[in-house]
Protein backbone atom coordinates (compact mmCIF):
# COMPACT_ATOMS: atom_id res chain seq x y z
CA UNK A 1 71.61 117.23 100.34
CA UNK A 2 71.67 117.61 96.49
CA UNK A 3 73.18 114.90 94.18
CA UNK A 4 76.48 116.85 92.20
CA UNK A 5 78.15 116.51 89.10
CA UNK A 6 81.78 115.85 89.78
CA UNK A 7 82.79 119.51 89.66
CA UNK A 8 80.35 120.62 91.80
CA UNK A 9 81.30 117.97 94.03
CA UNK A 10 84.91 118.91 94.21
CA UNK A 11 84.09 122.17 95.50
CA UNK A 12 82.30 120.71 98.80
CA UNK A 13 85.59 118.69 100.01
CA UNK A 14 87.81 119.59 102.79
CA UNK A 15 91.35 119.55 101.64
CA UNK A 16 92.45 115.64 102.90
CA UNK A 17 89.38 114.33 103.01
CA UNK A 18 88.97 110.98 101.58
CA UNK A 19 86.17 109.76 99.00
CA UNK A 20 84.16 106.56 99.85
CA UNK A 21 82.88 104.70 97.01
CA UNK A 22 79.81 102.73 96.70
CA UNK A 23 78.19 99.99 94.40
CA UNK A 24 74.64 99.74 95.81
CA UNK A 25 73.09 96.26 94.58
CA UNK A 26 69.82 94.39 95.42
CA UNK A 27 71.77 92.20 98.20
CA UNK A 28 75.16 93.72 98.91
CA UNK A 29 77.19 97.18 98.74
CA UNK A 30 80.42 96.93 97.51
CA UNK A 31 82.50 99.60 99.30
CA UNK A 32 85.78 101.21 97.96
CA UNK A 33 87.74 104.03 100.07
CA UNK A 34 90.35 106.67 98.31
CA UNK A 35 93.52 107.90 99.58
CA UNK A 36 94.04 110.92 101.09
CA UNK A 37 95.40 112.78 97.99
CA UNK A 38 92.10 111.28 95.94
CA UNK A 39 94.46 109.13 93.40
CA UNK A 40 93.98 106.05 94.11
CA UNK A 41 91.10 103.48 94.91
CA UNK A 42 90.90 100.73 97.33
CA UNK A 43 88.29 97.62 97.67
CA UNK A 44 87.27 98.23 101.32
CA UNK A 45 84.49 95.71 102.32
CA UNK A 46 81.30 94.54 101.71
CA UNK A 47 77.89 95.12 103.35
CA UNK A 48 74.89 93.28 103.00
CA UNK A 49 71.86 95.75 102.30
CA UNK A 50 69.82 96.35 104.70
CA UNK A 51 67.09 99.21 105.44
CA UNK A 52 68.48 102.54 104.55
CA UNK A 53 68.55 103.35 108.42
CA UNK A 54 71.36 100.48 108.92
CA UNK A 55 73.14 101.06 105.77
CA UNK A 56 73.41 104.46 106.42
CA UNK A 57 75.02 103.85 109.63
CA UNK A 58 77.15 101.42 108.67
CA UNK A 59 78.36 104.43 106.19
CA UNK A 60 78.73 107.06 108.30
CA UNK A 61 80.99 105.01 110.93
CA UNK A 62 83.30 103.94 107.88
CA UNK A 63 83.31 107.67 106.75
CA UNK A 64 84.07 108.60 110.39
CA UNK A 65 86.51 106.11 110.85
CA UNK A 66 88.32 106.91 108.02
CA UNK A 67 88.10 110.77 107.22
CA UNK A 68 85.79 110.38 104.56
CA UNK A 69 84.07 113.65 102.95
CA UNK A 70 82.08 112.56 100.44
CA UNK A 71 80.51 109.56 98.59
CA UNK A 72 80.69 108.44 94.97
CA UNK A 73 77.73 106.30 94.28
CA UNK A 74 77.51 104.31 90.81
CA UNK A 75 74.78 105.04 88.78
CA UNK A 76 73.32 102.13 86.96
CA UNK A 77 71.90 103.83 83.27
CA UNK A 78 70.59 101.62 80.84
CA UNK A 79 71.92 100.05 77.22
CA UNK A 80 71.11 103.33 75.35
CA UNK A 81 73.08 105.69 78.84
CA UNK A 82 69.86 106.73 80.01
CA UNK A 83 68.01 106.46 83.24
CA UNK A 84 65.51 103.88 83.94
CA UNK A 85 64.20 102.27 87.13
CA UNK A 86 66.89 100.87 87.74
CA UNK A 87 68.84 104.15 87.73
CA UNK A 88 65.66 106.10 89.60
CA UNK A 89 65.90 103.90 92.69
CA UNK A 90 70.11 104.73 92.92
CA UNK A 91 69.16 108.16 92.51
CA UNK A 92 66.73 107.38 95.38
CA UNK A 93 68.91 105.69 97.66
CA UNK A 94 71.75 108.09 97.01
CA UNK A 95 69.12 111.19 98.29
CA UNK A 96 68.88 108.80 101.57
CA UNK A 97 72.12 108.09 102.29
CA UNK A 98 73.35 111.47 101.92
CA UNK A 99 70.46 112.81 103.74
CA UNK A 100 71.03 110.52 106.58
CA UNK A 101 75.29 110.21 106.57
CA UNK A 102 75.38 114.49 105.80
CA UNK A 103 77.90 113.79 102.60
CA UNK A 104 77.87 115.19 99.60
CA UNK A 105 77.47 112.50 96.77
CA UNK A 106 77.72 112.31 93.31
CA UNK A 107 77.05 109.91 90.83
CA UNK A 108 78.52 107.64 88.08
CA UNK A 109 78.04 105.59 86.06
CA UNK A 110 78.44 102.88 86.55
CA UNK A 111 77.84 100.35 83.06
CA UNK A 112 79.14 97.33 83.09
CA UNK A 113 81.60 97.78 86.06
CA UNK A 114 80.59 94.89 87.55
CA UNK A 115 80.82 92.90 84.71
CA UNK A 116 84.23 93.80 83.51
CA UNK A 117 85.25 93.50 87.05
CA UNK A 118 83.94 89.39 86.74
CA UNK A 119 85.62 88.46 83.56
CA UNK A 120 89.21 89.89 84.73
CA UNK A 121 88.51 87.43 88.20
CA UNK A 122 87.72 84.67 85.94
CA UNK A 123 91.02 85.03 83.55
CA UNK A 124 92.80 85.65 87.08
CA UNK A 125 91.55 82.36 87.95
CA UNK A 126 90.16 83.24 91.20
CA UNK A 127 87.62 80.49 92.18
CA UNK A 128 83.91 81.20 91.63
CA UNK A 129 84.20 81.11 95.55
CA UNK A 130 85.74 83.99 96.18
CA UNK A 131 84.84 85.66 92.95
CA UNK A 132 81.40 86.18 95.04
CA UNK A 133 83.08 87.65 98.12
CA UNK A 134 85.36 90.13 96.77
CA UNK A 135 83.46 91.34 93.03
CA UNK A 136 81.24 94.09 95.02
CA UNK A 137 84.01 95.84 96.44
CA UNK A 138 86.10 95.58 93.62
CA UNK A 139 83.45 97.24 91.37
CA UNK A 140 82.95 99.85 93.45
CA UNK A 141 86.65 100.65 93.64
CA UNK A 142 86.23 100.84 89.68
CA UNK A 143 83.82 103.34 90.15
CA UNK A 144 85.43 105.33 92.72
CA UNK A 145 88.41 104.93 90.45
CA UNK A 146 86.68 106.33 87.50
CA UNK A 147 85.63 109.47 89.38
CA UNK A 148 88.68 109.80 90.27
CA UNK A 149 90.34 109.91 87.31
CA UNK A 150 87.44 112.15 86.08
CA UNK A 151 87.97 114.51 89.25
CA UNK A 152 92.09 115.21 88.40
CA UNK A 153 91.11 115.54 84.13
């Protein structure tokens, strides 16, 4: 399946169907899930990555589970908003997963998410402890957040 921009996207969702969000890092996947009326984000859980095979079904049985119709993927771009490696190998996975789950996806991006989602743990106070188990799927529910926002402007 193609990669869409957001309006594109829109167009290939069943009325009710939920988005799933994803922050795809070098050792874990944040996930974040949507409600039905695509306002508002949830952190959902955490997977560790894996080979695209596993990942991918670890996807599609949260998608299934939940009514899920399409995947928001963050898309890492550089300093200057561009794409570099980094960004290539999201675009790359993204292709996978959607190839192998049979969602739609779309991208964004996806700067400094993470980080911004770290420093409001830290002046939270939440220990360094559990800073680590929760900050993936809280930055993905940023993300899905964000194209969520984008999707009703």
């Amino acid at each position: 399946m193609p990669l869409y921009n957001l309006a594109d996207f829109s167009a290939q969702l069943a009325p009710g169907a939920r988005l799933l969000g994803l922050d795809p890092g070098s050792k874990r996947i944040g996930v974040a899930l949507s409600d039905v009326n695509r306002q508002i984000a949830s952190p959902c859980t955490t997977l560790v990555r894996a080979k695209m095979k596993q990942n991918a079904a670890e996807i599609a049985a949260i998608a299934a589970k939940e009514g899920v119709g399409g995947l928001i993927i963050g898309l890492p771009l550089d300093g200057e908003q561009k794409l570099g490696p980094r960004a290539q190998a999201a675009r790359d996975w993204a292709h996978g997963i959607s190839a192998a789950t049979g969602l739609p996806v779309a991208m964004v991006d996806e700067s400094y998410t993470t980080a911004e989602t770290h420093e409001r743990l830290i002046e939270a106070g939440v220990s360094r402890a559990r800073r680590d188990e929760i900050i993936d799927k809280l930055a993905a529910q940023a993300i899905l957040q964000k194209a969520l926002d984008a999707l009703r402007a």
